[in-house]
PDB file of N, CA and C in Angstrom:
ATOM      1  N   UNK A   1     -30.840 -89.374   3.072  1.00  0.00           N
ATOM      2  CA  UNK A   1     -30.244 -88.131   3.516  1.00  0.00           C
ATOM      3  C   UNK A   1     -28.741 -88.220   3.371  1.00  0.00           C
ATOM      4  N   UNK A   2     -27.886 -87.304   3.339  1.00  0.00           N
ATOM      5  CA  UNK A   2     -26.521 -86.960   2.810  1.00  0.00           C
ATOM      6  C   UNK A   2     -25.786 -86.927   4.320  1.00  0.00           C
ATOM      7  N   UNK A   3     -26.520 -86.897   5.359  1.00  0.00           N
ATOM      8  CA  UNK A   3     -26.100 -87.276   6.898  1.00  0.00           C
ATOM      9  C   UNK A   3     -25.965 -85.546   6.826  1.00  0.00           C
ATOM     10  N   UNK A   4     -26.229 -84.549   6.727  1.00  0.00           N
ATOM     11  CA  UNK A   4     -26.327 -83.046   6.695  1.00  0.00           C
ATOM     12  C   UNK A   4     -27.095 -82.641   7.866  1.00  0.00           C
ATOM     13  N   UNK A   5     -26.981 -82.253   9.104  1.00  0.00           N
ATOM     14  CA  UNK A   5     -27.667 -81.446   9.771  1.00  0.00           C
ATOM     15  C   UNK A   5     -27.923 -80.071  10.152  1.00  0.00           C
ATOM     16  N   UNK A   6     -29.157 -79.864  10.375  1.00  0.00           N
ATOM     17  CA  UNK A   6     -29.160 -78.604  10.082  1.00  0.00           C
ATOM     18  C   UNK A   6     -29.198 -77.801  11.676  1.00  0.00           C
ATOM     19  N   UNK A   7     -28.372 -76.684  11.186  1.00  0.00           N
ATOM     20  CA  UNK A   7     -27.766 -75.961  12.155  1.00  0.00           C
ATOM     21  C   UNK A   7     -28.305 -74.591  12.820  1.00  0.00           C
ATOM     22  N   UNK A   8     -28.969 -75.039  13.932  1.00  0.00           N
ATOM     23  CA  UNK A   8     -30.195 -73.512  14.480  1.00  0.00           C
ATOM     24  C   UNK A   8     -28.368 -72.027  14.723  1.00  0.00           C
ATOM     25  N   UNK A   9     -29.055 -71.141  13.520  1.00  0.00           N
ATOM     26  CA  UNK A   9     -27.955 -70.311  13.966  1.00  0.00           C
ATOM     27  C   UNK A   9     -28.833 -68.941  15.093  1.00  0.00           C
ATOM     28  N   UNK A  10     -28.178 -68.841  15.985  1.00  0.00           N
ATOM     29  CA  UNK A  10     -28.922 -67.742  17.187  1.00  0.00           C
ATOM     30  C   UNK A  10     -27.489 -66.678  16.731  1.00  0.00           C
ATOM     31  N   UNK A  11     -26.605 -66.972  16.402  1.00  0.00           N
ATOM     32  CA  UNK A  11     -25.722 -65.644  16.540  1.00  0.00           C
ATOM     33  C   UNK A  11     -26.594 -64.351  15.332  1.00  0.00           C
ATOM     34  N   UNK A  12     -27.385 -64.609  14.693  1.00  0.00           N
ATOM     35  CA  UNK A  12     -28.301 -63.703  14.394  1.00  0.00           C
ATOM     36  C   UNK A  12     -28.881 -62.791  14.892  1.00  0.00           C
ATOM     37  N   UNK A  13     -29.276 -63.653  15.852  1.00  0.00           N
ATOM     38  CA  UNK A  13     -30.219 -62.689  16.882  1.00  0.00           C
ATOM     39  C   UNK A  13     -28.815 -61.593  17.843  1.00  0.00           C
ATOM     40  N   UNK A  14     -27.522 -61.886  18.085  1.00  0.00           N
ATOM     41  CA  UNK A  14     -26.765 -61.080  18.824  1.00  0.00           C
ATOM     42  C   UNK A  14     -26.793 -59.587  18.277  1.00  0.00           C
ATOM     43  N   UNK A  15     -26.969 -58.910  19.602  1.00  0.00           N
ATOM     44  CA  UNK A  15     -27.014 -57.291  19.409  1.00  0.00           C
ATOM     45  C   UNK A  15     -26.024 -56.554  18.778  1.00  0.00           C
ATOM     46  N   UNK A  16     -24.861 -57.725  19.185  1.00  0.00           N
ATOM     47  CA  UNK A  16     -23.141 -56.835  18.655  1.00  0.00           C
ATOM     48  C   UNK A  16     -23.128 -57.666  17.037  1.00  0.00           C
ATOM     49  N   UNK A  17     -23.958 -58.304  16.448  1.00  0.00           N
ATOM     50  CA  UNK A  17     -23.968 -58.811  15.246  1.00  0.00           C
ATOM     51  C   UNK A  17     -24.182 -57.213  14.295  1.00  0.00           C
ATOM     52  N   UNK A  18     -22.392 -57.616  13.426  1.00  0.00           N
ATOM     53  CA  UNK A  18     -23.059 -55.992  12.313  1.00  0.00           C
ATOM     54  C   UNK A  18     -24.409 -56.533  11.203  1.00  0.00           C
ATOM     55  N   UNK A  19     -24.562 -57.540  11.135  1.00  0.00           N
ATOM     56  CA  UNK A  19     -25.801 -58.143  10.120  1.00  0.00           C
ATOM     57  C   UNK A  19     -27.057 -57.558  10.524  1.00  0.00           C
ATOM     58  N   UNK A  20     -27.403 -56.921  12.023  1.00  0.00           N
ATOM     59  CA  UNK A  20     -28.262 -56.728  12.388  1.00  0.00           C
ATOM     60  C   UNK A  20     -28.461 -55.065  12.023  1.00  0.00           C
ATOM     61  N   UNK A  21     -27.286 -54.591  11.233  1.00  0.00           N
ATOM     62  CA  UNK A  21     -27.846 -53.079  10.798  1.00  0.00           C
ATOM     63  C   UNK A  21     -28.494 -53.292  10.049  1.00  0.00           C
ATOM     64  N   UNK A  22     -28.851 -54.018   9.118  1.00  0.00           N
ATOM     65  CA  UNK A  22     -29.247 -54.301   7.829  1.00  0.00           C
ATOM     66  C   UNK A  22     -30.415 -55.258   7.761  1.00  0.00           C
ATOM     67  N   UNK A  23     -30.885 -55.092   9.215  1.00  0.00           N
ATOM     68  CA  UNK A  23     -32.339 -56.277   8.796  1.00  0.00           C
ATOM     69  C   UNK A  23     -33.522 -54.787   8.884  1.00  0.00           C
ATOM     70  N   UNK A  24     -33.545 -53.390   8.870  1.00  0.00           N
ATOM     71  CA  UNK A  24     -34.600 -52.944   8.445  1.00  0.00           C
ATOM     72  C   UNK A  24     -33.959 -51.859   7.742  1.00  0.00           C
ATOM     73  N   UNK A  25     -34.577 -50.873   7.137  1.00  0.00           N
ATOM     74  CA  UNK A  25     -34.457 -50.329   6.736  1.00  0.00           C
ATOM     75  C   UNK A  25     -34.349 -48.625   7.134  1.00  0.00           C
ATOM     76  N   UNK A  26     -33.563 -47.832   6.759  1.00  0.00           N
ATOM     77  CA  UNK A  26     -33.876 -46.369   7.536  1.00  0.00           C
ATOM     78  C   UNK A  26     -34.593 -45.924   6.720  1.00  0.00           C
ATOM     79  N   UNK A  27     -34.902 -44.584   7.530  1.00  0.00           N
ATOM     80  CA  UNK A  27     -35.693 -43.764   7.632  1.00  0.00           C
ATOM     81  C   UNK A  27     -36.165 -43.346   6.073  1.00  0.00           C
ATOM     82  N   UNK A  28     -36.811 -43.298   5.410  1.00  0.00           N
ATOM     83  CA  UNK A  28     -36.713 -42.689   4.041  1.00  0.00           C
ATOM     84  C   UNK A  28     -36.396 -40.773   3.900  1.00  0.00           C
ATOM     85  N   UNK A  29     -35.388 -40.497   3.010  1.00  0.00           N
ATOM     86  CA  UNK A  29     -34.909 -39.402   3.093  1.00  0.00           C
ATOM     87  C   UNK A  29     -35.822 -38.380   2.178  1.00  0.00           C
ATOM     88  N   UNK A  30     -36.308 -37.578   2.332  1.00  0.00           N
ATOM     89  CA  UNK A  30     -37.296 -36.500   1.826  1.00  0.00           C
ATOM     90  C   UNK A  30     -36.071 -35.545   0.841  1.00  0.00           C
ATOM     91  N   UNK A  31     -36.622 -35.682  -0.660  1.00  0.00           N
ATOM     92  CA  UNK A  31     -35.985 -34.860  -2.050  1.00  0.00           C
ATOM     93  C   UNK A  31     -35.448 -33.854  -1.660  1.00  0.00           C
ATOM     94  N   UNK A  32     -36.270 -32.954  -0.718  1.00  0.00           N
ATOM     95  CA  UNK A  32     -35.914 -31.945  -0.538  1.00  0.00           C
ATOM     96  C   UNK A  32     -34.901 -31.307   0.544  1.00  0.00           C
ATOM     97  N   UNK A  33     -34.303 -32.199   0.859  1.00  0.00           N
ATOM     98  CA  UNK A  33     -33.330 -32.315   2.169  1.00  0.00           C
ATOM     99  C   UNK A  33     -31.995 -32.883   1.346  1.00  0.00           C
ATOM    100  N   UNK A  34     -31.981 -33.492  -0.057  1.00  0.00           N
ATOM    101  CA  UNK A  34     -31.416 -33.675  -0.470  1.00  0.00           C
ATOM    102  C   UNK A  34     -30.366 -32.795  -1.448  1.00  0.00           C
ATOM    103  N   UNK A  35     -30.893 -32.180  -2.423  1.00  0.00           N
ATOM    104  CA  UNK A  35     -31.180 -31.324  -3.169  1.00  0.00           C
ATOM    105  C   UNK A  35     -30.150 -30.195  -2.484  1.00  0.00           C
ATOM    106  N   UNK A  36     -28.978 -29.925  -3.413  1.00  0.00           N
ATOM    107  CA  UNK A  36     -28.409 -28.579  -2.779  1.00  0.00           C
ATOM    108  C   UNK A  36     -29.194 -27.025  -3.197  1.00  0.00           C
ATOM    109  N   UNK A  37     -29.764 -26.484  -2.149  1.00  0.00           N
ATOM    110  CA  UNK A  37     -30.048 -25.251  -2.550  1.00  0.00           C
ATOM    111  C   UNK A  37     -29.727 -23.990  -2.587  1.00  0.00           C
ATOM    112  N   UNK A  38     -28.638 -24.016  -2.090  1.00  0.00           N
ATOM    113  CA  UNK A  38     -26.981 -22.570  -2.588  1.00  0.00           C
ATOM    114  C   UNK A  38     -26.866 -22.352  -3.609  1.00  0.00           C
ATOM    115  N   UNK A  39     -26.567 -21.116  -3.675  1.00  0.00           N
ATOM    116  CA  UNK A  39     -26.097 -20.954  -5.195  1.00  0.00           C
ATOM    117  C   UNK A  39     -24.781 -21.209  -5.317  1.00  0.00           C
ATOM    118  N   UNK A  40     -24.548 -21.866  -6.255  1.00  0.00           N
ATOM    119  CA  UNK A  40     -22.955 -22.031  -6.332  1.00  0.00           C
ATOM    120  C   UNK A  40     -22.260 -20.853  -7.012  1.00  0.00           C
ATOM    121  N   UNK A  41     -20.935 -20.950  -6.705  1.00  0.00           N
ATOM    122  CA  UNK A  41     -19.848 -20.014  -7.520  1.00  0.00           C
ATOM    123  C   UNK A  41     -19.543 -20.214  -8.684  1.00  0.00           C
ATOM    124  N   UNK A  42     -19.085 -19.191  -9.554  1.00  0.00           N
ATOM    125  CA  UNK A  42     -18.621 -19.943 -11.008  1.00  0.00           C
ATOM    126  C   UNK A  42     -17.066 -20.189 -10.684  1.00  0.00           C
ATOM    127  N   UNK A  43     -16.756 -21.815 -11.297  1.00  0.00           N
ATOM    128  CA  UNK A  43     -15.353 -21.969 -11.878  1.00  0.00           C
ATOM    129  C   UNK A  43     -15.001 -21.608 -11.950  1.00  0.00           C
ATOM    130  N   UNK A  44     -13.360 -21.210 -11.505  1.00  0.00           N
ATOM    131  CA  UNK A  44     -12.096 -20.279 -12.145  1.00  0.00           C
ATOM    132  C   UNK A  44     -12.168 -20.561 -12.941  1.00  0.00           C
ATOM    133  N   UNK A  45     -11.358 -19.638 -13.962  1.00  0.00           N
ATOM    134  CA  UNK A  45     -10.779 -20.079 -15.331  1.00  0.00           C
ATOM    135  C   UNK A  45      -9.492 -21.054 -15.028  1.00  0.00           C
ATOM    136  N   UNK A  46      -9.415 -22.157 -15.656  1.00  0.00           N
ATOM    137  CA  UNK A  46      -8.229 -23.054 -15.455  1.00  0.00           C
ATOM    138  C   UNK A  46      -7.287 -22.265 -16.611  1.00  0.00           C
ATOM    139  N   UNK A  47      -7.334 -21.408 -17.157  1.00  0.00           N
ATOM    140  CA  UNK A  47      -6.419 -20.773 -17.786  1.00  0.00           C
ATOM    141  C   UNK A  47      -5.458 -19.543 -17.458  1.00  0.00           C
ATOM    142  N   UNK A  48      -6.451 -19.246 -16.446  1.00  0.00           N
ATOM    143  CA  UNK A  48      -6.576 -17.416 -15.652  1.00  0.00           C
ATOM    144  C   UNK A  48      -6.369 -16.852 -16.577  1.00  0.00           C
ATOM    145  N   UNK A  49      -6.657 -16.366 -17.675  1.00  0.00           N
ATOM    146  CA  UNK A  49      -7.291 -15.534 -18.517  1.00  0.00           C
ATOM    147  C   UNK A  49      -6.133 -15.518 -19.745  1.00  0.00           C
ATOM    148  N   UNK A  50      -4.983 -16.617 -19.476  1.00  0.00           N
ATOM    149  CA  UNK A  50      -3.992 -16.646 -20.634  1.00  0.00           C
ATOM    150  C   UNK A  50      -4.625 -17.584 -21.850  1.00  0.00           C
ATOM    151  N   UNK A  51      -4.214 -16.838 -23.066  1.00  0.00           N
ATOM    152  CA  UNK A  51      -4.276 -18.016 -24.173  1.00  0.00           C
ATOM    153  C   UNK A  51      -3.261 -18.929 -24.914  1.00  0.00           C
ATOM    154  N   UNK A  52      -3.619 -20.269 -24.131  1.00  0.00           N
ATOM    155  CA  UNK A  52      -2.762 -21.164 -24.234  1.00  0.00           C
ATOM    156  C   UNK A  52      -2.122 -21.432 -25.679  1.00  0.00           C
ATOM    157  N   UNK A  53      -2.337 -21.637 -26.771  1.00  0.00           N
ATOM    158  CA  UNK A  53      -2.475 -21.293 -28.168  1.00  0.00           C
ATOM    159  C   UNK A  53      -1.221 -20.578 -28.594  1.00  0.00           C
ATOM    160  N   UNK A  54      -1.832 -18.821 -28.483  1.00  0.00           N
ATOM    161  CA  UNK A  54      -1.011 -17.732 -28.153  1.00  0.00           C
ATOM    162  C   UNK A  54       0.331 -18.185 -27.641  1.00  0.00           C
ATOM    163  N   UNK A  55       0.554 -18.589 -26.560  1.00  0.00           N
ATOM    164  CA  UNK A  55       1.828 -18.870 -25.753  1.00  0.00           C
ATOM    165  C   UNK A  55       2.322 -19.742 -26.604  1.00  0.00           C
ATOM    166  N   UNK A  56       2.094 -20.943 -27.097  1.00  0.00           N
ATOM    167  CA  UNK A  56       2.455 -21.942 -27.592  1.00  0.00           C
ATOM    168  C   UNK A  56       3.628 -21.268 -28.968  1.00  0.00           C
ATOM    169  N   UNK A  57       2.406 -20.486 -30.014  1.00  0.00           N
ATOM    170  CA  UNK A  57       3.224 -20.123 -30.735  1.00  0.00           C
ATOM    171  C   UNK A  57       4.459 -19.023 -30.610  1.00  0.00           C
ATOM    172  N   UNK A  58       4.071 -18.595 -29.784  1.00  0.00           N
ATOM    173  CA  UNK A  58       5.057 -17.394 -29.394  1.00  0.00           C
ATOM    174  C   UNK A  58       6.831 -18.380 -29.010  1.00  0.00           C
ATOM    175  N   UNK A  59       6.013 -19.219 -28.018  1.00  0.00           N
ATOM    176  CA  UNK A  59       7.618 -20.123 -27.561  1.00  0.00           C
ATOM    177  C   UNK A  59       8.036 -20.813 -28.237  1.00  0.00           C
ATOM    178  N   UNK A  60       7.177 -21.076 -29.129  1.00  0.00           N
ATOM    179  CA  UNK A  60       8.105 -22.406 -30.207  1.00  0.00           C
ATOM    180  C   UNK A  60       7.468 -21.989 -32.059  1.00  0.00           C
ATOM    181  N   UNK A  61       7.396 -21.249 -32.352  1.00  0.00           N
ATOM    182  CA  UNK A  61       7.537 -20.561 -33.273  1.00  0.00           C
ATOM    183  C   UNK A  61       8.637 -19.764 -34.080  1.00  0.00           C
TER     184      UNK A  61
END
């Protein structure tokens, strides 16, 4: 033997241990609770209705 002993760890078992969120598992979440079902809005125009192009040549043309 390497003179190594082995070490009973109990701070496992402590209630205020954060390791202990993670020894089961939650709840399983149902698709449909997931899933946005709103209708969404459409996008502005990131242009608001100018044509970038247009402008370009106009100012430096």
């Amino acid at each position: 033997m390497s003179g190594h002993q082995a070490v009973e760890r109990t701070d496992a078992q402590d209630p205020r241990d954060p390791r202990q969120r993670y020894r089961a598992l939650p709840e399983p979440t149902r698709l449909a609770d997931v899933v946005e079902t709103q209708e969404s809005q459409p996008v502005p125009d990131p242009t608001a209705g100018r044509d970038p192009e247009r402008d370009f040549m106009l100012r430096y043309a």
